[in-house]
PDB file of N, CA and C in Angstrom:
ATOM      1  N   UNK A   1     -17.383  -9.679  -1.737  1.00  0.00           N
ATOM      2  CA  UNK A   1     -16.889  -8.702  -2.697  1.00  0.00           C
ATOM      3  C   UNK A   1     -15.531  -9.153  -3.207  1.00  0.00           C
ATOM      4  N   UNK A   2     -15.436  -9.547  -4.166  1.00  0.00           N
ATOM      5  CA  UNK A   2     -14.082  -9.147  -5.033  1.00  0.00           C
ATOM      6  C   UNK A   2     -13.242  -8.067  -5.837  1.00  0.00           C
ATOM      7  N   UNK A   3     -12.090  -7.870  -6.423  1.00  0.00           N
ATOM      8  CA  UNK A   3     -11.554  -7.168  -6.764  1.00  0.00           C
ATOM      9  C   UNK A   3     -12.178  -7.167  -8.089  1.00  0.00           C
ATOM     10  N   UNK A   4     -11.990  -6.262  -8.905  1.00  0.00           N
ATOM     11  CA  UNK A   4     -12.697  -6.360 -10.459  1.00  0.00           C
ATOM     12  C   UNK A   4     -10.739  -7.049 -11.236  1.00  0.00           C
ATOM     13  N   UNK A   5     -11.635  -7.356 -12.318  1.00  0.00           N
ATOM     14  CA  UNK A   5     -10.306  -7.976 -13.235  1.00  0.00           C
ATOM     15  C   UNK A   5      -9.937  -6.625 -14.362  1.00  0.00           C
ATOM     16  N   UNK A   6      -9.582  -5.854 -13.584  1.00  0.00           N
ATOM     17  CA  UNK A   6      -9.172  -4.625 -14.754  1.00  0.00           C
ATOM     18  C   UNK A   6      -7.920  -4.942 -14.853  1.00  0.00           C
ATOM     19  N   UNK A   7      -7.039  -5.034 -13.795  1.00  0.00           N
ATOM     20  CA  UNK A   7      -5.666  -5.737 -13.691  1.00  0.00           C
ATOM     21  C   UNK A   7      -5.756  -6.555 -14.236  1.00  0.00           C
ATOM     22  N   UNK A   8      -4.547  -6.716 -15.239  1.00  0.00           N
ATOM     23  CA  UNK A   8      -4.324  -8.322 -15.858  1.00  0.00           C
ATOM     24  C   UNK A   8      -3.569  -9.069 -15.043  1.00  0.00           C
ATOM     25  N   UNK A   9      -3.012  -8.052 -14.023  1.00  0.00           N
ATOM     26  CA  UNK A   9      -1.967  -8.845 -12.964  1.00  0.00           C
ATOM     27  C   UNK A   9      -2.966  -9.612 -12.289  1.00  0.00           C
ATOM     28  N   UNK A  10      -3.149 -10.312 -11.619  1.00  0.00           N
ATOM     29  CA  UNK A  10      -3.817 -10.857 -10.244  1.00  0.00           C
ATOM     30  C   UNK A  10      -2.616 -10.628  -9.135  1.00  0.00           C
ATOM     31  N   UNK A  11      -2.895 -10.184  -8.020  1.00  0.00           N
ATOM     32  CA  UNK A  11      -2.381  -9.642  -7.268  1.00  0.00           C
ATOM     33  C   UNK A  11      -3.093 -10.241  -5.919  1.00  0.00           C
ATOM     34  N   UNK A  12      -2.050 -10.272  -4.844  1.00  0.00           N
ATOM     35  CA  UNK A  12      -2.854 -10.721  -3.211  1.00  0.00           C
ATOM     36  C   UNK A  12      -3.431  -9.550  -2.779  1.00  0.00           C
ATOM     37  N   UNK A  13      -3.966  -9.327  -2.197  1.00  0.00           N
ATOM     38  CA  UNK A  13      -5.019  -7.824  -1.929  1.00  0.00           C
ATOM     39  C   UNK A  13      -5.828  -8.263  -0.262  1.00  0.00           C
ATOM     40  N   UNK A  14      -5.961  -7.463   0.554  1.00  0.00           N
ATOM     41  CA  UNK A  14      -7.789  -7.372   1.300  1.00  0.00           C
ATOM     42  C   UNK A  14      -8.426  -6.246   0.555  1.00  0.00           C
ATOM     43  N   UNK A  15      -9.143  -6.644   1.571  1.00  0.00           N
ATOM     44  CA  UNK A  15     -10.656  -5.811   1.515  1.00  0.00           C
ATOM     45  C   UNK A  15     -10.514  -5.108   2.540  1.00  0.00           C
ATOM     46  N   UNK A  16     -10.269  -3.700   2.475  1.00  0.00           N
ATOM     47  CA  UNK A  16     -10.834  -2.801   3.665  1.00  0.00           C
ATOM     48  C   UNK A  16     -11.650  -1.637   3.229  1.00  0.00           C
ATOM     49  N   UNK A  17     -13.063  -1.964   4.508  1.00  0.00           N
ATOM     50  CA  UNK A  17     -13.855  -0.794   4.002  1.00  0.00           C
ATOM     51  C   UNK A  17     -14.264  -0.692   2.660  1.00  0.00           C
ATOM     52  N   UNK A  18     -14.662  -1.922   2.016  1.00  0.00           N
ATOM     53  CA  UNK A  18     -15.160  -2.193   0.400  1.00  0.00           C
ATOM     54  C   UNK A  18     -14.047  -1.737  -0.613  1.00  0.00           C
ATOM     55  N   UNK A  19     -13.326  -1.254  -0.030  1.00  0.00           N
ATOM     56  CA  UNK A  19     -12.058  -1.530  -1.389  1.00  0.00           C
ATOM     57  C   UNK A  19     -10.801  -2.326  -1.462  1.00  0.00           C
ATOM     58  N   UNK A  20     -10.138  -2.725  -2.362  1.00  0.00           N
ATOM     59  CA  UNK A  20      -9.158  -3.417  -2.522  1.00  0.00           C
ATOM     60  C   UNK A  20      -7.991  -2.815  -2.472  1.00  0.00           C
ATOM     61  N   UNK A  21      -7.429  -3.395  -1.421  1.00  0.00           N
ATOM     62  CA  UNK A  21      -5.661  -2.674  -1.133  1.00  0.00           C
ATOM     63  C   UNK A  21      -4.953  -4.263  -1.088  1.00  0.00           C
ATOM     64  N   UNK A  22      -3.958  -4.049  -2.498  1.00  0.00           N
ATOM     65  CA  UNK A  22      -3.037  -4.603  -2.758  1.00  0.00           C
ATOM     66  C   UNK A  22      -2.034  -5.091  -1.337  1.00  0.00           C
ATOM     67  N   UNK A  23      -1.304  -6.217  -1.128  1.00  0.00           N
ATOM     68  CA  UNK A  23      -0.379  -6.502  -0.174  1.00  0.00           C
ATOM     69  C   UNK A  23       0.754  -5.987  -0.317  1.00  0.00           C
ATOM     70  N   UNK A  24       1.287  -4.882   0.409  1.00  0.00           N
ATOM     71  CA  UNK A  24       2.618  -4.980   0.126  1.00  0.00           C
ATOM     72  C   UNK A  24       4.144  -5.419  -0.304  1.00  0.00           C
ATOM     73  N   UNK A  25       4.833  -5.265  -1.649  1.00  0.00           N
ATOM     74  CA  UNK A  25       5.757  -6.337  -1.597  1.00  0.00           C
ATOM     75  C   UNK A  25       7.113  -4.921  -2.189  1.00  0.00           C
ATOM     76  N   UNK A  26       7.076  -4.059  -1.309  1.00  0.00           N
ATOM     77  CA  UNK A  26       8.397  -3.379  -1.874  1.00  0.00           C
ATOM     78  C   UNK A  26       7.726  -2.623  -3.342  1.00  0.00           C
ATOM     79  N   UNK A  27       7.054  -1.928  -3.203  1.00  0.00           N
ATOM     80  CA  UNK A  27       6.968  -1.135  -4.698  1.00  0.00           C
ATOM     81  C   UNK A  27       8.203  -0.482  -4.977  1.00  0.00           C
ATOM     82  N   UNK A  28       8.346  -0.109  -6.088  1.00  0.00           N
ATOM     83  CA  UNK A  28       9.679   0.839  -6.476  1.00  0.00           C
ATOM     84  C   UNK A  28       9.234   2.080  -6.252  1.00  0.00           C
ATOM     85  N   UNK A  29       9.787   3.457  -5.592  1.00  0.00           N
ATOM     86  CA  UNK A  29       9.874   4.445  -5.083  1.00  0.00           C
ATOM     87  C   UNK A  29       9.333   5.397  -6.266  1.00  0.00           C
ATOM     88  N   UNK A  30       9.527   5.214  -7.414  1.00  0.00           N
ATOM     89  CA  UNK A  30       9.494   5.927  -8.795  1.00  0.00           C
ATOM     90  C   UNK A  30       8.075   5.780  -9.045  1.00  0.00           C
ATOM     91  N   UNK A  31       7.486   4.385  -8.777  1.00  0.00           N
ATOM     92  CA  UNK A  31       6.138   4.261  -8.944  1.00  0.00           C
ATOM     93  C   UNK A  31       4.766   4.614  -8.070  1.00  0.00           C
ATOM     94  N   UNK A  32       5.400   5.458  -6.789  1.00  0.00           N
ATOM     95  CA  UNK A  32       4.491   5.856  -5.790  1.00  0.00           C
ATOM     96  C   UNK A  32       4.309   6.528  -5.965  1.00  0.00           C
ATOM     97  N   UNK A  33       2.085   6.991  -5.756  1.00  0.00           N
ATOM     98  CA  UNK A  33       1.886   8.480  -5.649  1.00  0.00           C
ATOM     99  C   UNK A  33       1.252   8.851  -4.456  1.00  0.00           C
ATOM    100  N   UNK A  34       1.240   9.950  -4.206  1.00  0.00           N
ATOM    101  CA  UNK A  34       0.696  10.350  -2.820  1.00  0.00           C
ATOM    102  C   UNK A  34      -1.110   9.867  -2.777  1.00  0.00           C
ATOM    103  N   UNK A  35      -0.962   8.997  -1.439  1.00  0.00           N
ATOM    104  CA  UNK A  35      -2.147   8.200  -1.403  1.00  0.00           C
ATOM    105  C   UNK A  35      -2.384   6.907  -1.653  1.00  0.00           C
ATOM    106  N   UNK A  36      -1.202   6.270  -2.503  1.00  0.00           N
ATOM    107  CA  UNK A  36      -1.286   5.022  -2.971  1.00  0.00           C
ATOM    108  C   UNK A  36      -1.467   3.749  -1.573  1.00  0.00           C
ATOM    109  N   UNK A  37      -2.595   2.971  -1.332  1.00  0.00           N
ATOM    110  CA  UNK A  37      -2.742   2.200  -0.138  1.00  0.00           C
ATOM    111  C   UNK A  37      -2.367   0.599  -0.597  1.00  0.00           C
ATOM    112  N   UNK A  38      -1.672   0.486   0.750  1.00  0.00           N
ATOM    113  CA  UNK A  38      -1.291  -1.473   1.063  1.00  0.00           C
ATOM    114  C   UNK A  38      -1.654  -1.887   2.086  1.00  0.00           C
ATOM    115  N   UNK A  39      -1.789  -2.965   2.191  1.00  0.00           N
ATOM    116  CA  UNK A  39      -1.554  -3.618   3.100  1.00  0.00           C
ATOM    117  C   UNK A  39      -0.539  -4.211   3.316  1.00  0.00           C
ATOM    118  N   UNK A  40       0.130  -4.154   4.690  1.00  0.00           N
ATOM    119  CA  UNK A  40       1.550  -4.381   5.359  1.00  0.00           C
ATOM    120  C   UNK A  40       0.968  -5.576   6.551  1.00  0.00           C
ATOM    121  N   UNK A  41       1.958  -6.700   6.706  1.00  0.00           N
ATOM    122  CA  UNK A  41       1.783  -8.119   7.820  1.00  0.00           C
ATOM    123  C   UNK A  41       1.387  -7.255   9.462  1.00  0.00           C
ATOM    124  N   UNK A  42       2.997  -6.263   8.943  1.00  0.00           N
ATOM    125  CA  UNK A  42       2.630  -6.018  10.651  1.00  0.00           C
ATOM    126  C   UNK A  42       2.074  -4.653  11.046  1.00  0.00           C
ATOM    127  N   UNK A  43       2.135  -4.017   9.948  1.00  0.00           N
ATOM    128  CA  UNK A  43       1.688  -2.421  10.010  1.00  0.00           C
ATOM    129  C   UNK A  43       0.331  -2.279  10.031  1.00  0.00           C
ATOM    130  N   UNK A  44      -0.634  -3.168   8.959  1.00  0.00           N
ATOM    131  CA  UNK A  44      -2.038  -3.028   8.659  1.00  0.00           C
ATOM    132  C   UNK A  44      -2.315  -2.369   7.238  1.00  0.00           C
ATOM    133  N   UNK A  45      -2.770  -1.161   7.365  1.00  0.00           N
ATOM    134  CA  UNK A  45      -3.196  -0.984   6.178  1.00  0.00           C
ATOM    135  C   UNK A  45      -2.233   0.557   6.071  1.00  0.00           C
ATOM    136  N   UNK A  46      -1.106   0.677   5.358  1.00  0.00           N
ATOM    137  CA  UNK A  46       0.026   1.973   5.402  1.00  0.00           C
ATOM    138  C   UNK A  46      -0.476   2.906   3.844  1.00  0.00           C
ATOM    139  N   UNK A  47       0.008   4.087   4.047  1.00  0.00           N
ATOM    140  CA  UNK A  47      -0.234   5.059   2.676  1.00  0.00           C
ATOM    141  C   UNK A  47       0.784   5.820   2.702  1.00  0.00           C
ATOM    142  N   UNK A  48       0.754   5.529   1.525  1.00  0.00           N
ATOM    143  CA  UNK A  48       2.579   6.678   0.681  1.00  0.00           C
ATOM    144  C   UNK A  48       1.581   7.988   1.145  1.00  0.00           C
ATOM    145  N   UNK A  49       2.418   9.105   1.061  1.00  0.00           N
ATOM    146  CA  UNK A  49       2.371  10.286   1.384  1.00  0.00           C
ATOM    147  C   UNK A  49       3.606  11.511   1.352  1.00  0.00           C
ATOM    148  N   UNK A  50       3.352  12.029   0.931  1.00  0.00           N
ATOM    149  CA  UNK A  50       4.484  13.158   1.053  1.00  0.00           C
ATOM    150  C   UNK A  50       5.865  12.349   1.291  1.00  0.00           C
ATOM    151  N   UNK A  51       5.940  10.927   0.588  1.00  0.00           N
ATOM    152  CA  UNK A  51       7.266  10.497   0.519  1.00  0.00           C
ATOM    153  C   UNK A  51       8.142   9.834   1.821  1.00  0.00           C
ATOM    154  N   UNK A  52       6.933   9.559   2.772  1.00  0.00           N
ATOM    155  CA  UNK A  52       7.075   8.578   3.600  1.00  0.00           C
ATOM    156  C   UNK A  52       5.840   7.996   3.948  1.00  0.00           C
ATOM    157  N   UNK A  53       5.781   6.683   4.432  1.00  0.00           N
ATOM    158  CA  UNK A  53       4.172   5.793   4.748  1.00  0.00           C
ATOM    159  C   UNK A  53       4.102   5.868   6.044  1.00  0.00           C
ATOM    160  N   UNK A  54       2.886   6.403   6.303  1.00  0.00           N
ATOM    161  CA  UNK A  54       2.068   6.340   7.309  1.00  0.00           C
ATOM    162  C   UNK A  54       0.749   5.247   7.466  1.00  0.00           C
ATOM    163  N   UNK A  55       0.384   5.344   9.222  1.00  0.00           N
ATOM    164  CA  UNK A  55      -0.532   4.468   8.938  1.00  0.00           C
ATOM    165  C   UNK A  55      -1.765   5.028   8.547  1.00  0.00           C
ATOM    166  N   UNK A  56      -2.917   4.023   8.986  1.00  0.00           N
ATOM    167  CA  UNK A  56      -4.510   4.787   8.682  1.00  0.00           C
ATOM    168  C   UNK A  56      -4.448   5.534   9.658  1.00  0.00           C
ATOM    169  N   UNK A  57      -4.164   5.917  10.770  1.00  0.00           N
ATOM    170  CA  UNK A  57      -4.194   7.422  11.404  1.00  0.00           C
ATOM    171  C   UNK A  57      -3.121   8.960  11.136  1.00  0.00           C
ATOM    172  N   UNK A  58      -2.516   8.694  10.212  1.00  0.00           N
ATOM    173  CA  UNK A  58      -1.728   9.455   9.672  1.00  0.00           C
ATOM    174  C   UNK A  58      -0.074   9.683  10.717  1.00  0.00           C
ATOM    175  N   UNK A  59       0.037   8.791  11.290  1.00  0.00           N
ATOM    176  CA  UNK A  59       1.367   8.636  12.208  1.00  0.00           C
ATOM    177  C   UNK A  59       2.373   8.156  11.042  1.00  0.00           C
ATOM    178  N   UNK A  60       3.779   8.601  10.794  1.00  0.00           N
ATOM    179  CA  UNK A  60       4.552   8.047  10.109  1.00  0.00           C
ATOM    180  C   UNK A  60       5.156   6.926  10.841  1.00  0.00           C
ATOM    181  N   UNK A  61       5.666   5.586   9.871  1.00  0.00           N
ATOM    182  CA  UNK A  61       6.184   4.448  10.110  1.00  0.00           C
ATOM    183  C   UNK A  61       7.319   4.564   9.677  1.00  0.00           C
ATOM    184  N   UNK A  62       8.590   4.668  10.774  1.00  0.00           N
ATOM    185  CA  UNK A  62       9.882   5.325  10.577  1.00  0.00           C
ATOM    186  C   UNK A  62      10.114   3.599   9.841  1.00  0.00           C
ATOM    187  N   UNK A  63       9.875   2.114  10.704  1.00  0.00           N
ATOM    188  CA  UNK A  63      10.749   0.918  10.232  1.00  0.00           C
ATOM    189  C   UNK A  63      10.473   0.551   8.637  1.00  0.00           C
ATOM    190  N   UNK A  64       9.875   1.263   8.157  1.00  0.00           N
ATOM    191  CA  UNK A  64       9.260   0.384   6.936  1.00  0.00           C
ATOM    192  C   UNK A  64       9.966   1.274   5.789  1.00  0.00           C
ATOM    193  N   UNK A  65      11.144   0.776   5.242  1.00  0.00           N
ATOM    194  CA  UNK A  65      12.089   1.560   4.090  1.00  0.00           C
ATOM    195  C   UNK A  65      11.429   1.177   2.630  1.00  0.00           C
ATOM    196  N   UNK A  66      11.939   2.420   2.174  1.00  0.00           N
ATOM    197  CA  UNK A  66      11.638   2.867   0.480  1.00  0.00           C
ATOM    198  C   UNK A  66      12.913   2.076  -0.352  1.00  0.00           C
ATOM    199  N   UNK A  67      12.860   1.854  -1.268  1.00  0.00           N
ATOM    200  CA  UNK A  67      13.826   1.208  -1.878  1.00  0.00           C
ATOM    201  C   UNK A  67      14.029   2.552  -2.984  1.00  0.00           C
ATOM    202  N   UNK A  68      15.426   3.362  -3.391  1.00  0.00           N
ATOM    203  CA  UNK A  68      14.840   3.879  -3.647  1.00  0.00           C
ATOM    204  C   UNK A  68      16.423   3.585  -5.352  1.00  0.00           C
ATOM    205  N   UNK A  69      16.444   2.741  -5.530  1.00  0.00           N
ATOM    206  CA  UNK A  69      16.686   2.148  -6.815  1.00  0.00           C
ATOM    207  C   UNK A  69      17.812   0.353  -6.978  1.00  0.00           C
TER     208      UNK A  69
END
Protein backbone atom coordinates (compact mmCIF):
# COMPACT_ATOMS: atom_id res chain seq x y z
CA UNK A 1 0.00 0.00 0.00
CA UNK A 2 1.06 3.45 -0.71
CA UNK A 3 0.14 6.88 0.13
CA UNK A 4 -2.11 8.46 -2.71
CA UNK A 5 -0.39 11.59 -4.51
CA UNK A 6 -3.06 14.15 -3.45
CA UNK A 7 -0.17 15.90 -1.66
CA UNK A 8 2.02 17.65 -3.97
CA UNK A 9 4.39 17.54 -1.04
CA UNK A 10 5.94 14.02 -0.86
CA UNK A 11 6.44 13.57 2.60
CA UNK A 12 8.24 10.48 4.85
CA UNK A 13 5.15 8.72 6.30
CA UNK A 14 4.35 4.76 7.68
CA UNK A 15 1.74 2.81 7.35
CA UNK A 16 -0.26 2.06 10.38
CA UNK A 17 -3.28 0.02 10.29
CA UNK A 18 -3.74 0.92 6.34
CA UNK A 19 -3.31 4.51 6.72
CA UNK A 20 -0.66 6.97 6.23
CA UNK A 21 0.77 8.94 9.19
CA UNK A 22 3.18 11.47 8.18
CA UNK A 23 6.75 11.47 10.33
CA UNK A 24 7.00 13.91 12.65
CA UNK A 25 9.15 17.02 12.09
CA UNK A 26 7.87 19.87 14.54
CA UNK A 27 4.53 21.03 12.94
CA UNK A 28 3.69 24.63 13.82
CA UNK A 29 1.16 24.75 16.75
CA UNK A 30 -1.29 27.08 14.58
CA UNK A 31 -1.54 24.24 12.14
CA UNK A 32 -2.78 21.43 14.54
CA UNK A 33 -6.17 19.98 14.81
CA UNK A 34 -7.51 17.78 17.31
CA UNK A 35 -6.68 14.26 16.02
CA UNK A 36 -4.06 15.14 13.64
CA UNK A 37 -1.62 11.66 13.67
CA UNK A 38 2.47 11.18 13.36
CA UNK A 39 4.70 9.24 13.68
CA UNK A 40 7.45 10.04 16.35
CA UNK A 41 11.36 7.85 16.40
CA UNK A 42 10.80 7.24 19.93
CA UNK A 43 7.17 7.75 20.85
CA UNK A 44 5.52 5.62 17.88
CA UNK A 45 2.58 6.72 16.55
CA UNK A 46 1.44 10.32 18.90
CA UNK A 47 -2.02 12.50 18.31
CA UNK A 48 -2.58 16.22 18.90
CA UNK A 49 -5.49 16.46 21.14
CA UNK A 50 -6.97 18.93 23.28
CA UNK A 51 -3.57 20.75 22.79
CA UNK A 52 -1.20 18.28 24.02
CA UNK A 53 0.05 14.74 22.18
CA UNK A 54 -0.70 11.71 23.41
CA UNK A 55 0.07 8.31 22.52
CA UNK A 56 -2.16 5.53 20.72
CA UNK A 57 -3.45 4.71 24.21
CA UNK A 58 -4.45 8.10 25.04
CA UNK A 59 -1.58 8.71 27.89
CA UNK A 60 -0.16 12.27 27.45
CA UNK A 61 3.62 12.68 26.37
CA UNK A 62 4.79 15.39 28.81
CA UNK A 63 8.78 15.25 26.72
CA UNK A 64 7.60 16.01 23.35
CA UNK A 65 7.18 20.16 23.09
CA UNK A 66 4.87 22.33 20.87
CA UNK A 67 6.64 25.04 19.26
CA UNK A 68 4.41 27.51 19.75
CA UNK A 69 5.85 30.44 17.35
Amino acid sequence: MSCGSDDPCEVNHVIINDECVPDYIFPEAEDLQNGDKYYHKKFGLIIYKDNQWTDERGSVIEDLEIKTD
